[in-house]
N, C-alpha and C. Protein backbone atom coordinates (compact mmCIF):
# COMPACT_ATOMS: atom_id res chain seq x y z
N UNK A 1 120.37 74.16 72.88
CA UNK A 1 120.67 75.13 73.92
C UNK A 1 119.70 76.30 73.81
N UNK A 2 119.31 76.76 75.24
CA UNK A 2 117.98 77.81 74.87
C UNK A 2 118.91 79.28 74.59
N UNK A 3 118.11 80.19 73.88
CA UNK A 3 119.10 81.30 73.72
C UNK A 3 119.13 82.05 74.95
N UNK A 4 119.78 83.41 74.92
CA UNK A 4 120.37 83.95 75.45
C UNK A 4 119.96 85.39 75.64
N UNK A 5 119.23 86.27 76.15
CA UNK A 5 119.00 87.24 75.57
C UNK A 5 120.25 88.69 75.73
N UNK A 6 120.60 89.17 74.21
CA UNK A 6 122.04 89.60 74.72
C UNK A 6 121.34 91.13 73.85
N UNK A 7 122.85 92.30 74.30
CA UNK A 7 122.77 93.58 73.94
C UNK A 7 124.23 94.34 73.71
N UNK A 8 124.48 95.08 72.70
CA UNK A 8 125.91 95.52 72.23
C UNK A 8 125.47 96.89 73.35
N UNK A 9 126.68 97.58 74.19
CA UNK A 9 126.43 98.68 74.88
C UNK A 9 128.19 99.32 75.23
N UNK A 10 128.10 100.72 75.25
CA UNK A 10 129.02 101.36 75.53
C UNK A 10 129.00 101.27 77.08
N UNK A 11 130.59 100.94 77.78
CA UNK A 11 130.50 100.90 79.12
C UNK A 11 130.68 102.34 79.78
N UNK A 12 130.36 103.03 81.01
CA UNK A 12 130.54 104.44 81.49
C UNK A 12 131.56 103.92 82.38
N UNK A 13 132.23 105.06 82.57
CA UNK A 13 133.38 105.19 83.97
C UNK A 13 133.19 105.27 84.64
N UNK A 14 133.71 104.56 86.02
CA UNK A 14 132.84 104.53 87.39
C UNK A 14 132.70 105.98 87.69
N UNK A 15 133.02 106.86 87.55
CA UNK A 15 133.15 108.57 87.69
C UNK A 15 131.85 108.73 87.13
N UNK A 16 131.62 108.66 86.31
CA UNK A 16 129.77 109.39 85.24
C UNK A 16 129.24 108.45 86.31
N UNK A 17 129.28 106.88 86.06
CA UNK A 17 127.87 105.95 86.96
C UNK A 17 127.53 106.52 88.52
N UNK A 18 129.16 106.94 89.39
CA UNK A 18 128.59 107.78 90.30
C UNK A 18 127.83 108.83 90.58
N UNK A 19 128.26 109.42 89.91
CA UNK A 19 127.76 110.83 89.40
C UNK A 19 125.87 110.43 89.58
N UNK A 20 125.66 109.95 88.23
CA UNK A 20 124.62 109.82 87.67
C UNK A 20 124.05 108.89 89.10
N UNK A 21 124.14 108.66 89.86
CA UNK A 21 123.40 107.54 90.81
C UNK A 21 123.11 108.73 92.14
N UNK A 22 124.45 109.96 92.44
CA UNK A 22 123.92 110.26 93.29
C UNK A 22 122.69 111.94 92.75
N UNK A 23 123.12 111.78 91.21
CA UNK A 23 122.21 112.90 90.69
C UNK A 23 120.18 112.63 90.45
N UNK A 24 120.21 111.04 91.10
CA UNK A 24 119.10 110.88 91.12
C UNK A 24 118.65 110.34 92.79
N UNK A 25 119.79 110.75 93.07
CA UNK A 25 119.08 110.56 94.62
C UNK A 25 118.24 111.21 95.52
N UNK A 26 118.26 112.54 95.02
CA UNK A 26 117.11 113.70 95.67
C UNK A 26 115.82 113.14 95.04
N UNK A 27 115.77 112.59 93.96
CA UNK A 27 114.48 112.42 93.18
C UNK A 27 113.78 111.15 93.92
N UNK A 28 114.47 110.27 94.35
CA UNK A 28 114.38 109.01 94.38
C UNK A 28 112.83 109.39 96.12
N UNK A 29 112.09 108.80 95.88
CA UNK A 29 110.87 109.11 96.96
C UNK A 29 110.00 107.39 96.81
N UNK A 30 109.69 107.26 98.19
CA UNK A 30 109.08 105.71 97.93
C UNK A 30 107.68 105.83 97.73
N UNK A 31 107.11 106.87 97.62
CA UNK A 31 105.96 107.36 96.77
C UNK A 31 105.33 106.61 95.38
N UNK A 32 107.04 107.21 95.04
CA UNK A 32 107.27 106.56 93.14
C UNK A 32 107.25 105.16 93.17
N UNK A 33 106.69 104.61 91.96
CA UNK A 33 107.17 103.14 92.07
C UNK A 33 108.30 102.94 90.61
N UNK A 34 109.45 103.41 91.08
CA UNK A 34 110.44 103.41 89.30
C UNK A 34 111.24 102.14 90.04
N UNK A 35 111.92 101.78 88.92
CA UNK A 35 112.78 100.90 88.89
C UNK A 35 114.17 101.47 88.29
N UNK A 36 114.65 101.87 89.61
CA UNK A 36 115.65 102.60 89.43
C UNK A 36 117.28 101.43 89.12
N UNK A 37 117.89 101.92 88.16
CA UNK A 37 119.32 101.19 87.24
C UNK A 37 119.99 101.13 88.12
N UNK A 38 120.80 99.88 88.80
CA UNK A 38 121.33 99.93 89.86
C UNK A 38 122.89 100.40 89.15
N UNK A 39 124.17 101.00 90.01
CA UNK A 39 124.76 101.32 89.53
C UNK A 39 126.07 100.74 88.15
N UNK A 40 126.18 99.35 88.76
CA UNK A 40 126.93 98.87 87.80
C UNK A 40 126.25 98.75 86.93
N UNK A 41 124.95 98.73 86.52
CA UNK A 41 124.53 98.41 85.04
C UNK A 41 124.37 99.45 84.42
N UNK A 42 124.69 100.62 84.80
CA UNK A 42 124.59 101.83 84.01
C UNK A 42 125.40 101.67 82.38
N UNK A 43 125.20 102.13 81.45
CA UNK A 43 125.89 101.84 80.00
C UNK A 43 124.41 102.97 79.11
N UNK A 44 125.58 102.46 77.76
CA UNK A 44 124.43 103.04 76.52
C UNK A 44 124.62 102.18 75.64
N UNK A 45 123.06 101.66 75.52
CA UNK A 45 122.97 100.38 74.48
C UNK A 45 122.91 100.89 73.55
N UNK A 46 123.94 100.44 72.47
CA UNK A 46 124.34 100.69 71.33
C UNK A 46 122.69 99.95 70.28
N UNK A 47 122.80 98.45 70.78
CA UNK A 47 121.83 97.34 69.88
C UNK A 47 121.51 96.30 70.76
N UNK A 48 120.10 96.22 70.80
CA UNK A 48 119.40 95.39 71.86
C UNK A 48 119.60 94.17 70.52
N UNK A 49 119.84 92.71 71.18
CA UNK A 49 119.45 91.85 69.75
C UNK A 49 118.59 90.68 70.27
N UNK A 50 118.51 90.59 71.11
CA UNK A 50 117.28 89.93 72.05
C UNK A 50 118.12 88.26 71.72
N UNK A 51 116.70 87.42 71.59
CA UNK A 51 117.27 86.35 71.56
C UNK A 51 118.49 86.10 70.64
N UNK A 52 119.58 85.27 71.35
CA UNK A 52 120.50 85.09 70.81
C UNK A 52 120.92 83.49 71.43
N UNK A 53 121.48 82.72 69.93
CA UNK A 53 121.85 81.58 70.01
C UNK A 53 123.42 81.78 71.03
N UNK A 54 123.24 81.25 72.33
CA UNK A 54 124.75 81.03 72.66
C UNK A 54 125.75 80.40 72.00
N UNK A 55 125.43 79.38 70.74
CA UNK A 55 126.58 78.41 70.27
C UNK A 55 126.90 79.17 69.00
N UNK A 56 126.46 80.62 68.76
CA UNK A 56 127.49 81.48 67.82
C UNK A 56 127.96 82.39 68.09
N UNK A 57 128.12 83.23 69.61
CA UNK A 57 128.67 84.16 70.14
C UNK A 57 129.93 84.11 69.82
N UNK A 58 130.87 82.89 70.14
CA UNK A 58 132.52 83.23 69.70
C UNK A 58 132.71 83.64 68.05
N UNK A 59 131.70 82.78 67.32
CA UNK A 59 131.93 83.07 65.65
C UNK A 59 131.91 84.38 65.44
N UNK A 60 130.64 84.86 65.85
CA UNK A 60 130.12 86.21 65.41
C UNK A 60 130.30 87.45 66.30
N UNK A 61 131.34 86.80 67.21
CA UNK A 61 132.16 88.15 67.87
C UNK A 61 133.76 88.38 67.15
N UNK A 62 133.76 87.61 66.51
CA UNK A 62 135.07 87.40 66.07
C UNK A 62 134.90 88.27 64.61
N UNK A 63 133.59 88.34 64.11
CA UNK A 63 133.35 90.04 62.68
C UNK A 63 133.17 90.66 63.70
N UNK A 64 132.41 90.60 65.00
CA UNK A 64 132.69 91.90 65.45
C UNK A 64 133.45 92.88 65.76
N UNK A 65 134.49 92.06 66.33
CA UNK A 65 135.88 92.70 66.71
C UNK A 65 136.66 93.08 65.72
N UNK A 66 136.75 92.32 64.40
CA UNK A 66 137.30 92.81 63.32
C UNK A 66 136.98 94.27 62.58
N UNK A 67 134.99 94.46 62.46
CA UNK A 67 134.75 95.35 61.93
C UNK A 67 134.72 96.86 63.34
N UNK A 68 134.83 96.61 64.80
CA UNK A 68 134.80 97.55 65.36
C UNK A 68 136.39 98.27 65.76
N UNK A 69 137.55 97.29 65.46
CA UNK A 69 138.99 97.76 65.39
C UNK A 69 138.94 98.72 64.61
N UNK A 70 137.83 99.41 63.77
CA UNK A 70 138.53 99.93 62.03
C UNK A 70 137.83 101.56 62.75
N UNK A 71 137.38 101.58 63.90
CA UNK A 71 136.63 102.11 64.50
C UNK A 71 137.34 103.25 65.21
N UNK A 72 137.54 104.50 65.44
CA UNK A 72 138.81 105.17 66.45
C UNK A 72 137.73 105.52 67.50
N UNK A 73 138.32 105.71 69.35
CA UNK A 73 137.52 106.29 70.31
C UNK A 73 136.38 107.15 70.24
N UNK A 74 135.40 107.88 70.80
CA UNK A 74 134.92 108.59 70.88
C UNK A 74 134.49 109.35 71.80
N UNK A 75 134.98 111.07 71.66
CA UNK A 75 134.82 111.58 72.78
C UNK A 75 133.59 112.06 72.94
N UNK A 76 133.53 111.60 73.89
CA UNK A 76 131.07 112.25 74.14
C UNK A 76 130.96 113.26 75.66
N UNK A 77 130.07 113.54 76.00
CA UNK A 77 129.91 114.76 77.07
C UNK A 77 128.26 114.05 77.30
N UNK A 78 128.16 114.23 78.89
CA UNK A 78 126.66 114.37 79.29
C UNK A 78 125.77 115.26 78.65
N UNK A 79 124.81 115.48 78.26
CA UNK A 79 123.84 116.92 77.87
C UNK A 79 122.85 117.03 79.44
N UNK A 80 121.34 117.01 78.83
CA UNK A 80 120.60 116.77 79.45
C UNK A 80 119.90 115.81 79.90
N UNK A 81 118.49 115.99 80.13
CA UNK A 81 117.93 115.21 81.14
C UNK A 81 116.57 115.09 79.88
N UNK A 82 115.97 114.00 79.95
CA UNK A 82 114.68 113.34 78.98
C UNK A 82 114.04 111.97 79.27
N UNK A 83 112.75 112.13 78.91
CA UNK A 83 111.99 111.15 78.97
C UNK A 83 111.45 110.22 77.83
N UNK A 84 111.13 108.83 77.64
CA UNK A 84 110.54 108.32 76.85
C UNK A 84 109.03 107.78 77.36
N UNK A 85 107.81 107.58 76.29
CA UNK A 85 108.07 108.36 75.39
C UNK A 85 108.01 109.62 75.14
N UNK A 86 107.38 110.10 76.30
CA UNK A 86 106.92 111.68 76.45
C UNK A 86 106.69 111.70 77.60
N UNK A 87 106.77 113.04 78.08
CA UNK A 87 106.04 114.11 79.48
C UNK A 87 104.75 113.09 80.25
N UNK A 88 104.02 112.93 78.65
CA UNK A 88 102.62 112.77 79.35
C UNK A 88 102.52 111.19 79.70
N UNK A 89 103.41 110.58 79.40
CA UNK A 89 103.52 109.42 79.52
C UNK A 89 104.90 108.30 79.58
N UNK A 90 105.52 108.83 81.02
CA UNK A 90 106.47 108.89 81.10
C UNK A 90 107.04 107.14 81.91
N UNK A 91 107.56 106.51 80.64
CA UNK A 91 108.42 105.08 80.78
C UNK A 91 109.68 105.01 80.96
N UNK A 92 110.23 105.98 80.82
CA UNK A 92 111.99 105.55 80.88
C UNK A 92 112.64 107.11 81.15
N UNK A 93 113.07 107.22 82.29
CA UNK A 93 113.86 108.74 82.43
C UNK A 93 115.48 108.48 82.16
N UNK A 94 116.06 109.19 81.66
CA UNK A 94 117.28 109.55 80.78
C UNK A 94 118.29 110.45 81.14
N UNK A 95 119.18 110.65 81.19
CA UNK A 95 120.50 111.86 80.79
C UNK A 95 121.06 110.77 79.08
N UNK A 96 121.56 112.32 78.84
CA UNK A 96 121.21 112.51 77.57
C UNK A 96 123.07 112.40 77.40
N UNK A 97 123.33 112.00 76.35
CA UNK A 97 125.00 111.60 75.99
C UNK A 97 125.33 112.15 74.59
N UNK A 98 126.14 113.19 74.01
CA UNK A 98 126.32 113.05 72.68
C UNK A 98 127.74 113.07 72.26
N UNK A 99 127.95 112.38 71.27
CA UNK A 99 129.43 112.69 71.14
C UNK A 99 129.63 113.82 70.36
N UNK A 100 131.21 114.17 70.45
CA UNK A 100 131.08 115.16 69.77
C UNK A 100 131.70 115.94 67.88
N UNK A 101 131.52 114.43 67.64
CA UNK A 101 131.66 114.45 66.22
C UNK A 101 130.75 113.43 65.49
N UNK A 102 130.65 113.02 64.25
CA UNK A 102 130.32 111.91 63.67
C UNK A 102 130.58 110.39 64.14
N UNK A 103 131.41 110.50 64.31
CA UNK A 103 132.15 109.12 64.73
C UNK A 103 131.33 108.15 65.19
N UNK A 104 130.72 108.67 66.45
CA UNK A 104 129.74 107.36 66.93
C UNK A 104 128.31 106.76 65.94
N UNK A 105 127.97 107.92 65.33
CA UNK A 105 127.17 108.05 64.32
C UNK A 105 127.63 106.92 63.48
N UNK A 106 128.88 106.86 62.72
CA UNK A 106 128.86 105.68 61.76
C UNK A 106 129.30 104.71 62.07
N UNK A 107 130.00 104.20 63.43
CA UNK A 107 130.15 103.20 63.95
C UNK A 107 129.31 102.59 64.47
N UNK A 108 127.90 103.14 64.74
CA UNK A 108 126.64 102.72 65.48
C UNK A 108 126.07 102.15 63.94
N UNK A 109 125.94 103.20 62.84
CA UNK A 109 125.70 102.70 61.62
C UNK A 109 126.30 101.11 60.78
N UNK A 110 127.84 101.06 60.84
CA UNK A 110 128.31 99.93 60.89
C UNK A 110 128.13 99.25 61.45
N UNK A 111 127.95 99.23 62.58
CA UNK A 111 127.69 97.61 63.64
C UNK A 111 126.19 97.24 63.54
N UNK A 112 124.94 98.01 63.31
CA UNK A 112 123.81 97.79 62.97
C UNK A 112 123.58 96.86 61.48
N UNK A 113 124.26 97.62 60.58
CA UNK A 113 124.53 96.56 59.39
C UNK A 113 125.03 95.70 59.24
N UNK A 114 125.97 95.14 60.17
CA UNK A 114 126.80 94.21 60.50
C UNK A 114 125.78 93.03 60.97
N UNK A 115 125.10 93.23 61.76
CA UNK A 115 124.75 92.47 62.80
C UNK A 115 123.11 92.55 61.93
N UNK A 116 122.65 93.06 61.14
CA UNK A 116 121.62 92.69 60.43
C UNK A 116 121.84 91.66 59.63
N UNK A 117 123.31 91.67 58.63
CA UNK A 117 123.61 90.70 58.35
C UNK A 117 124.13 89.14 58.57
N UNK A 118 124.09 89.33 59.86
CA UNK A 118 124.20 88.15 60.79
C UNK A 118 122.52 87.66 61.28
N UNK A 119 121.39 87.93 60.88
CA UNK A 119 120.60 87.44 60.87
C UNK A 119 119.48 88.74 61.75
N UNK A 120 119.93 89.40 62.83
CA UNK A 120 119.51 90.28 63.88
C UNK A 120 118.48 90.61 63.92
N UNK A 121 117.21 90.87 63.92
CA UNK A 121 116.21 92.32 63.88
C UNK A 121 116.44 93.24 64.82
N UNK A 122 116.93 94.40 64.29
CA UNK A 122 117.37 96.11 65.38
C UNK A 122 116.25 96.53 65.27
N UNK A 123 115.95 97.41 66.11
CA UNK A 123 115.26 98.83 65.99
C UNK A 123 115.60 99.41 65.09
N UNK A 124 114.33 99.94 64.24
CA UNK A 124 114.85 100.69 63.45
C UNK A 124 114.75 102.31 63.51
N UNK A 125 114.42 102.93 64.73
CA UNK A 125 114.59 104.15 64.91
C UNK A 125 116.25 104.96 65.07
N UNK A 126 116.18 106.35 64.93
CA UNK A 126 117.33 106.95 64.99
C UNK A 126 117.93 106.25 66.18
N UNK A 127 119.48 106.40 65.97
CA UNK A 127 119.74 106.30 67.10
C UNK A 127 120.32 107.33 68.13
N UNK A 128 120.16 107.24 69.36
CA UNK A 128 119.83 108.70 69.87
C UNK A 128 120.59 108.24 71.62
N UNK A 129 121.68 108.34 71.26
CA UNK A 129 122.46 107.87 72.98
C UNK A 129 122.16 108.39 74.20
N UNK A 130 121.51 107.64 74.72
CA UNK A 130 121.12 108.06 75.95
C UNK A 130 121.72 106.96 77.45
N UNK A 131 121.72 107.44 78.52
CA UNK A 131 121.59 106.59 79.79
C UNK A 131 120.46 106.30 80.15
N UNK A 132 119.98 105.11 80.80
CA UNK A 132 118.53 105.11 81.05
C UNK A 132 119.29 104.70 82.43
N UNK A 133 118.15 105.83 83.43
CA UNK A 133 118.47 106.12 85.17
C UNK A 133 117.34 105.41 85.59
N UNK A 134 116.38 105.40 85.10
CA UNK A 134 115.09 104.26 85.73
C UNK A 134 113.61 103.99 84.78
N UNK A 135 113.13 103.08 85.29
CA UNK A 135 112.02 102.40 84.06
C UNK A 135 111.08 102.66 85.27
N UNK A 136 109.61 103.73 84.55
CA UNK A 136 108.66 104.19 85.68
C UNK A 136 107.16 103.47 85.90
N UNK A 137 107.08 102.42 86.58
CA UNK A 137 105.61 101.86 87.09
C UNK A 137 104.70 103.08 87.34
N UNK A 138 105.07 103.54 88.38
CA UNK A 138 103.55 104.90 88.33
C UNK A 138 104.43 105.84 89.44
N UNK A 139 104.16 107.25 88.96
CA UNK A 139 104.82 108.39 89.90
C UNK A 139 103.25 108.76 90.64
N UNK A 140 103.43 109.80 91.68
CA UNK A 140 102.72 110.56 92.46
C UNK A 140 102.99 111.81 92.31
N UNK A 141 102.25 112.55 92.06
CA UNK A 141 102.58 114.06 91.54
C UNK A 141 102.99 114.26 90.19
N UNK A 142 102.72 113.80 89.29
CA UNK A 142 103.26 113.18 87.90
C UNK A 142 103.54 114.33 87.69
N UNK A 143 102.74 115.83 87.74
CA UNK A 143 103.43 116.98 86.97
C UNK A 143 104.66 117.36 88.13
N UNK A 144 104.74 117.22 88.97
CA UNK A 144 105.84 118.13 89.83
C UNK A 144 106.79 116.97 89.90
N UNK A 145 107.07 115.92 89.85
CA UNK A 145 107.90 114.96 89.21
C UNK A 145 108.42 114.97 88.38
N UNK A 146 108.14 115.62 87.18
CA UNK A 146 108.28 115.43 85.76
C UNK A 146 109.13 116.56 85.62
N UNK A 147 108.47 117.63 86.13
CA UNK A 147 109.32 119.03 86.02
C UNK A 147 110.25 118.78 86.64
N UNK A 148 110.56 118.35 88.13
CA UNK A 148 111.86 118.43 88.65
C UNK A 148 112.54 117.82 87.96
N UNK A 149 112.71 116.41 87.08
CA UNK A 149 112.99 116.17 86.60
C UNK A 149 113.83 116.59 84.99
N UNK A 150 113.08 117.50 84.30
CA UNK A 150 113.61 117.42 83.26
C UNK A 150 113.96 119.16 83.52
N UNK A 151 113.81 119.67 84.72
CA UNK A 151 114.48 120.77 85.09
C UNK A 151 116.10 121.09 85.48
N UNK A 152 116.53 119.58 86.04
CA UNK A 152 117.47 119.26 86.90
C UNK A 152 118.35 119.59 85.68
N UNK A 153 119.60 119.86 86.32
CA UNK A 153 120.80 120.53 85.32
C UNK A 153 121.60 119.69 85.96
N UNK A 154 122.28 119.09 84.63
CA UNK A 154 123.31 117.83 85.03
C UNK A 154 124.76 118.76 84.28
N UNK A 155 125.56 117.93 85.17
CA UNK A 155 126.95 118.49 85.61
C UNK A 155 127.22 117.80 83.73
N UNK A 156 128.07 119.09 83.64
CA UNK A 156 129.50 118.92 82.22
C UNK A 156 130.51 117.90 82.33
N UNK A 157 129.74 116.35 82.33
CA UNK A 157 131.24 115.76 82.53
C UNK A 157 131.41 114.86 81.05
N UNK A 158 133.00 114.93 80.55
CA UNK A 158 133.09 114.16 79.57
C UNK A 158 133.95 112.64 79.51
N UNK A 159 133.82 112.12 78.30
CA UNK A 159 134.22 110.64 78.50
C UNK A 159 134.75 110.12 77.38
N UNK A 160 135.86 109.18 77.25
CA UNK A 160 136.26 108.43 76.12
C UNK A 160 135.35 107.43 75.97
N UNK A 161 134.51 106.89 74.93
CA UNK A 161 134.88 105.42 74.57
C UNK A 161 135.82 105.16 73.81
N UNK A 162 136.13 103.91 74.38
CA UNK A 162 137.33 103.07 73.83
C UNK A 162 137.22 101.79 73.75
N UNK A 163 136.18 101.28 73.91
CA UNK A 163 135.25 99.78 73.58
C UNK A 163 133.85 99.99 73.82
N UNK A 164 133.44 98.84 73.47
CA UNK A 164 131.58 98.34 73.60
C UNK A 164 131.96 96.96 73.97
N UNK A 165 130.85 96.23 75.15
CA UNK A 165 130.83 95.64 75.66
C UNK A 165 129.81 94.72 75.11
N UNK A 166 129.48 93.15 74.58
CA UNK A 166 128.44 92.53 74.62
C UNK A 166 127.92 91.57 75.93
N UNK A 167 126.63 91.97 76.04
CA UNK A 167 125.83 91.95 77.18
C UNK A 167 125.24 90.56 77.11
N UNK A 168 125.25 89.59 78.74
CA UNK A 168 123.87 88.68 78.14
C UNK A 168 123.34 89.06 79.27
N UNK A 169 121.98 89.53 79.11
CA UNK A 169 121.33 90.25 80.41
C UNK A 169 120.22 89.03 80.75
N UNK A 170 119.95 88.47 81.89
CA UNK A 170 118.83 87.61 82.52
C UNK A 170 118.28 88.50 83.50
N UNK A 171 117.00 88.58 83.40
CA UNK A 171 115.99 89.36 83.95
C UNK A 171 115.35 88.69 85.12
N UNK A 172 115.74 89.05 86.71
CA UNK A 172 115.18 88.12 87.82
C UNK A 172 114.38 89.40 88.88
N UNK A 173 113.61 88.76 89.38
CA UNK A 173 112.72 89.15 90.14
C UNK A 173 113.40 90.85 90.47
N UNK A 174 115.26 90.71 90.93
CA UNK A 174 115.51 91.82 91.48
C UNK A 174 116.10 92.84 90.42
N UNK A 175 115.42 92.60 89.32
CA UNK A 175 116.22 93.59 88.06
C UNK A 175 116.96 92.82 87.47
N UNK A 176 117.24 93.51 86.38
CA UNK A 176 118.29 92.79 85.28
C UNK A 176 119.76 92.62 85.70
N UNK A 177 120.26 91.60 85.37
CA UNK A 177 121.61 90.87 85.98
C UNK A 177 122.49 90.65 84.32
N UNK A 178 123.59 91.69 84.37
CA UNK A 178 123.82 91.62 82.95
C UNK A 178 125.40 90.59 83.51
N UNK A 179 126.16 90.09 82.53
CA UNK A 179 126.95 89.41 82.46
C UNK A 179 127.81 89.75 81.02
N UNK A 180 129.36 90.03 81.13
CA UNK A 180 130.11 90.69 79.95
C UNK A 180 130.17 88.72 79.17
N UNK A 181 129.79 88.87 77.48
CA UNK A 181 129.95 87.97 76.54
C UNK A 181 131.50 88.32 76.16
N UNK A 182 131.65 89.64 75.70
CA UNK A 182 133.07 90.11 75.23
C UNK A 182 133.25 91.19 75.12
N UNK A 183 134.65 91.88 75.00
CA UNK A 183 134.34 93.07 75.21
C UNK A 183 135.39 93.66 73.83
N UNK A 184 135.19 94.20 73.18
CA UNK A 184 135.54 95.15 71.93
C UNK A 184 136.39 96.06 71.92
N UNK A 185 137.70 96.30 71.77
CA UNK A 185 138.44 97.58 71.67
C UNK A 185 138.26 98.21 70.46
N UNK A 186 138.25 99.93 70.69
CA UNK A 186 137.98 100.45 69.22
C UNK A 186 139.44 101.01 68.93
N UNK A 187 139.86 101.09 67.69
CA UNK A 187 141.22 101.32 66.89
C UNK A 187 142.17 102.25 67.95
N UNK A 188 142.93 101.74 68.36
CA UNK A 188 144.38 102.81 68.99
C UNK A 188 144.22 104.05 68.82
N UNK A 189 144.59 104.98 69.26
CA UNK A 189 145.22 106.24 68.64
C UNK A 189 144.44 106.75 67.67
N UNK A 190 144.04 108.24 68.35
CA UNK A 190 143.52 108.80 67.27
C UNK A 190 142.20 108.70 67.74
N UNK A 191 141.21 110.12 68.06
CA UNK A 191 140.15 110.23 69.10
C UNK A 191 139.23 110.30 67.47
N UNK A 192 138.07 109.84 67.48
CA UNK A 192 136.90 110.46 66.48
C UNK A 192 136.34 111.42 67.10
């Protein structure tokens, strides 16, 4: 069986994905050539794991769910607005997500070790929660783009997680087409 290419991600509330879809609609100009996140796929990928064997997803969701129960909610808030990798060279525009304790911090830590030990290669950079609003082919006006951009002041809205979702995303002509593998509740009661 050919693999699968899959991704662990926190799901948003249709409330933030709106939000966030019509907070990039002033920006949006057919000038630009971005590839703007259509709304249901909005999320924050926890762990991209790329190829993945489909005939061990039930095994190895089954430590997942075990080690992410031990896990309590987490309450996070929008911040700002950012680019990867930089200003001057701008691939991926962002609103910015943080929670507001540790919590996601060592549960992002746990499930990375988890899933290393299941064979995985992660990224190994910080991890740094973000939304990604669009992936940029080439802007027009790159500096007055950029500024409006990371000028724009995004609204105070906050959010529970209370699961992570595993992703198998297939990539077609019209953007990525993700599909839920399973979906994860984190421990009852009791906010991190």
């Amino acid at each position: 069986m050919d693999p699968i290419r899959t991704f662990l991600a926190i799901p948003l509330p249709s409330e933030i994905r709106d939000y966030l879809i019509s907070f990039v609609q002033p920006i949006m100009d057919r000038d630009n050539h971005i590839n703007w996140v259509k709304q249901e796929n909005i999320h924050i990928t926890i762990a991209f794991l790329g190829d993945t064997d489909p005939t061990v997803v039930e095994e190895q969701a089954k430590g997942i769910e075990d080690l992410l129960v031990q896990y309590p909610a987490v309450d996070m808030g929008l911040t700002d607005t950012g680019i990867f990798p930089h200003a001057n060279n701008p691939r991926v525009l962002w609103v910015g997500a943080m929670p507001f304790n540790t919590s996601l911090v060592n549960l992002v830590g746990g499930l990375k070790d988890h899933l290393r030990s299941l064979g995985y290669e992660l990224d190994n950079r910080k991890f740094q929660p973000h939304i990604t609003l669009g992936r940029v082919k080439s802007i027009s006006r790159k500096s007055n783009f950029i500024h409006d951009f990371l000028s724009s002041e995004v609204r105070a809205m906050d959010f529970t997680v209370g699961e992570i979702i595993w992703y198998e995303s297939t990539l077609t002509a019209a953007g990525a087409v993700y599909k839920e593998l399973k979906t994860f509740k984190l421990k009852v009661g009791g906010q991190g």
